[in-house]
Protein backbone atom coordinates (compact mmCIF):
# COMPACT_ATOMS: atom_id res chain seq x y z
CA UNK A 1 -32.18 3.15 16.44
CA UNK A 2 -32.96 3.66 20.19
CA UNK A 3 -30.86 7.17 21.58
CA UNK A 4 -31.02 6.63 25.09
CA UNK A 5 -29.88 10.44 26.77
CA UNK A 6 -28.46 10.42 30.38
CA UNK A 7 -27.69 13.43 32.52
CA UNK A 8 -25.67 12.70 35.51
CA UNK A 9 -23.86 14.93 38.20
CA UNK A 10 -20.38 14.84 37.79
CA UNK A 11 -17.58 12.89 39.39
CA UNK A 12 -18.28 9.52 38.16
CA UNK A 13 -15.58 6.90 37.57
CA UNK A 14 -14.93 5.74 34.19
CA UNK A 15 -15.98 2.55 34.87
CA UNK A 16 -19.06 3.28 36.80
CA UNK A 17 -19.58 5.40 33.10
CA UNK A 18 -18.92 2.35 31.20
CA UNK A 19 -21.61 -0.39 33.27
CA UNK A 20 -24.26 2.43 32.93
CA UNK A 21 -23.81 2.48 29.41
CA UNK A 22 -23.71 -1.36 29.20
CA UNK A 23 -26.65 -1.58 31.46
CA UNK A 24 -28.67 0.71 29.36
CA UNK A 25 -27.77 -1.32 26.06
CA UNK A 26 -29.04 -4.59 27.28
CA UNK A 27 -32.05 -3.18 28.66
CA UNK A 28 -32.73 -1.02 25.73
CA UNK A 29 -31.82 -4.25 23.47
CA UNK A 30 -33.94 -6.78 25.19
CA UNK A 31 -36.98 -4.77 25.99
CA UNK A 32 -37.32 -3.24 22.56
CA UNK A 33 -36.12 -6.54 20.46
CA UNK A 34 -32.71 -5.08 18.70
CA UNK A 35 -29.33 -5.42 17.96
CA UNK A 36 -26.95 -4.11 20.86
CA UNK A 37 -25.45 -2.49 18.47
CA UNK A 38 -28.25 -0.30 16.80
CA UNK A 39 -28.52 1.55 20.66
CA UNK A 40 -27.05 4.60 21.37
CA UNK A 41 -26.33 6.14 24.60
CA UNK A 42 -25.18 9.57 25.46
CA UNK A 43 -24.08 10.75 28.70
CA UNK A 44 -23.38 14.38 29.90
CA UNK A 45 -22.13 15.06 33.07
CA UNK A 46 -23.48 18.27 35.01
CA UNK A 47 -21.46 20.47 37.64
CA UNK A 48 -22.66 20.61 41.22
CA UNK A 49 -23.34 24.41 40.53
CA UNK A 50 -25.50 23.88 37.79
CA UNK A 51 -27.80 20.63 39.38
CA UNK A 52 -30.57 22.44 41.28
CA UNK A 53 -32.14 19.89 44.17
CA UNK A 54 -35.65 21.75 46.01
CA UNK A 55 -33.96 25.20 44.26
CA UNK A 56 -30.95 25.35 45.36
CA UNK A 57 -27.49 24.09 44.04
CA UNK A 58 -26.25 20.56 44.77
CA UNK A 59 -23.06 20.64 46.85
């Protein structure tokens, strides 16, 4: 079962959430020949505060 683990800055829409997800599924699913339904995908969004860009804090 492919666990495909996303980190993302925060402030996304729901949607734009939901066609990563379903992006990341067919990919997963066609490149590594299995069932949509045997991939997992986790997303956690990050604060601004706590995403550091060339060491500092993205703002």
């Amino acid at each position: 079962m492919p666990i495909i683990h996303v980190h993302v800055i925060e402030g996304r829409t729901e949607e734009q959430l939901r066609n990563l997800m379903e992006s990341l599924t067919n990919a997963a699913a066609e490149s590594l020949e299995v069932k949509k339904e045997q991939v997992r995908v986790l997303i956690q969004e990050v604060p601004n505060k706590h995403w550091g860009v060339g060491g500092k804090p993205k703002k």
